[in-house]
Protein backbone atom coordinates (compact mmCIF):
# COMPACT_ATOMS: atom_id res chain seq x y z
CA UNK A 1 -13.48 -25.07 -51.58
CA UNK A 2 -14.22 -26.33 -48.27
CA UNK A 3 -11.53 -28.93 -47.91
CA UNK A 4 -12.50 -30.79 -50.73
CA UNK A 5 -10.83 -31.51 -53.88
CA UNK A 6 -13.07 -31.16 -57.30
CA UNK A 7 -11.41 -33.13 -59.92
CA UNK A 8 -12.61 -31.84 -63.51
CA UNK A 9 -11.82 -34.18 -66.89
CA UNK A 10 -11.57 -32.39 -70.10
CA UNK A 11 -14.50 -33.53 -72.72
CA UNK A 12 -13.76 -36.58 -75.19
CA UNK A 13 -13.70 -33.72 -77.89
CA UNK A 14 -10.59 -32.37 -76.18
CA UNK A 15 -8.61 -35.41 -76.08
CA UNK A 16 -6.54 -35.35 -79.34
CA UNK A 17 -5.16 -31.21 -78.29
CA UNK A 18 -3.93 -33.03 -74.63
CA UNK A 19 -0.26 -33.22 -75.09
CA UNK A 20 1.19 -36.72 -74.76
CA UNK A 21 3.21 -37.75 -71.18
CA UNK A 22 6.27 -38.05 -73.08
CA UNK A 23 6.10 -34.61 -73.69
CA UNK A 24 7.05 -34.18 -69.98
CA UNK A 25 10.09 -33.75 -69.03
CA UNK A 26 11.67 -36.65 -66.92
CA UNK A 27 11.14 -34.87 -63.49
CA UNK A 28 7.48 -34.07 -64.14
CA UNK A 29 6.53 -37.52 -64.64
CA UNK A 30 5.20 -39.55 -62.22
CA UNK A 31 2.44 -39.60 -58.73
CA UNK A 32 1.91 -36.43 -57.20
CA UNK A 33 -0.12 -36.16 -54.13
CA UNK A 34 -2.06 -33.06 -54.21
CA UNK A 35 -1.88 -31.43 -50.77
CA UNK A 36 -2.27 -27.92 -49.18
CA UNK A 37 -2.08 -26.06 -52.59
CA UNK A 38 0.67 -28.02 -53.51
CA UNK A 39 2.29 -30.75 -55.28
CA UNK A 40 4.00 -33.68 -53.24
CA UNK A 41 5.68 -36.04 -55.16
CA UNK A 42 5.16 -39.86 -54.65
CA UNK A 43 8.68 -40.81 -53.66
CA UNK A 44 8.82 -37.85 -50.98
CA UNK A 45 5.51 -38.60 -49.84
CA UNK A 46 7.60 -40.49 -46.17
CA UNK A 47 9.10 -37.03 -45.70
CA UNK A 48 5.79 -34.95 -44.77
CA UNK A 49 3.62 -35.44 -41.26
CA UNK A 50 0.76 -38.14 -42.22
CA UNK A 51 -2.00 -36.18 -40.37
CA UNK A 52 -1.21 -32.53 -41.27
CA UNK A 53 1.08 -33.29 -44.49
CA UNK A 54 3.30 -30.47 -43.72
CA UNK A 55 7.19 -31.15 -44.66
CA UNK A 56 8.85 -33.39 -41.50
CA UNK A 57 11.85 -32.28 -39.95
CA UNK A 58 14.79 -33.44 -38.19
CA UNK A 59 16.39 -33.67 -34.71
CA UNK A 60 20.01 -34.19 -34.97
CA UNK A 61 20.16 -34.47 -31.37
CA UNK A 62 17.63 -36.92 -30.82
CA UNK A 63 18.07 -38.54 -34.40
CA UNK A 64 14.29 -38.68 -34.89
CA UNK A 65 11.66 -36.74 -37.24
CA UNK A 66 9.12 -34.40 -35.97
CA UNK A 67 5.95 -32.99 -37.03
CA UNK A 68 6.58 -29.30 -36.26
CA UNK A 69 2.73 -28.29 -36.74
CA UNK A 70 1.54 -31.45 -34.51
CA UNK A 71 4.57 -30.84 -32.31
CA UNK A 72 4.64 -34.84 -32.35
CA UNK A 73 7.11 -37.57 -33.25
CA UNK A 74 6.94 -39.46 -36.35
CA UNK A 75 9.46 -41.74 -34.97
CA UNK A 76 9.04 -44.14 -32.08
CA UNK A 77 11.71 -44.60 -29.25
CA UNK A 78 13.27 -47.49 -29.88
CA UNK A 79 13.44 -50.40 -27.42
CA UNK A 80 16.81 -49.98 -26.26
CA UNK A 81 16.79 -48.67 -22.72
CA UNK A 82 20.42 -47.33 -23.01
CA UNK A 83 19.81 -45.68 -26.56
CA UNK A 84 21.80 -41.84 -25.91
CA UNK A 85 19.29 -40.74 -28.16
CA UNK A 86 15.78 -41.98 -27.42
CA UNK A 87 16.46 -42.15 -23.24
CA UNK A 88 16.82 -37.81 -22.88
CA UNK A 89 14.02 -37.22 -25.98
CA UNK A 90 11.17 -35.36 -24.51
CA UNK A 91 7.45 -36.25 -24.91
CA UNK A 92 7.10 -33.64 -27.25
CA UNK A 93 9.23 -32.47 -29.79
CA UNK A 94 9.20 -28.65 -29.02
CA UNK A 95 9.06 -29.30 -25.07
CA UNK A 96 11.83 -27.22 -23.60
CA UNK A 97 15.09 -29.05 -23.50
CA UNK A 98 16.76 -30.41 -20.21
């Protein structure tokens, strides 16, 4: 498809055999972001990179999340110079450690 999404309405004659959204059950309803072959829902939308949209993850020891595919933070340091978290985090998330 060349990176681009076709979106393809059914025909008005169709409309009456499309079931109703209350047909659904209660976790199918709802935005879905359509993304690498996959469904994302709305709400978790925060929890995947915003370039890439791979699934984030999380660095206990620096208590940040990371793009693993960008290898970048999604988190800025935060402005406290003494933070024990953000003062030892490296530039990159899969840098080796000290």
């Amino acid at each position: 498809m060349n990176g681009k999404m076709n979106f393809f309405l059914d025909p008005k004659n169709r409309v009456i055999q499309r079931p109703s959204i209350m047909n659904y059950k209660q976790e199918q309803q709802g935005l879905y972001l359509v993304a690498n072959k996959k469904f994302i829902n709305w709400m978790d939308v925060h929890t995947y990179c915003h370039k890439c949209l791979s699934a984030l993850t999380f660095d206990d020891e620096f208590d940040a999340s990371y793009c693993s595919d960008c290898n970048e933070w999604r988190e800025e340091k935060c402005s406290d110079d003494s933070c024990e978290y953000c003062e030892k985090r490296p530039k990159r998330p899969l840098d080796p450690r000290r």
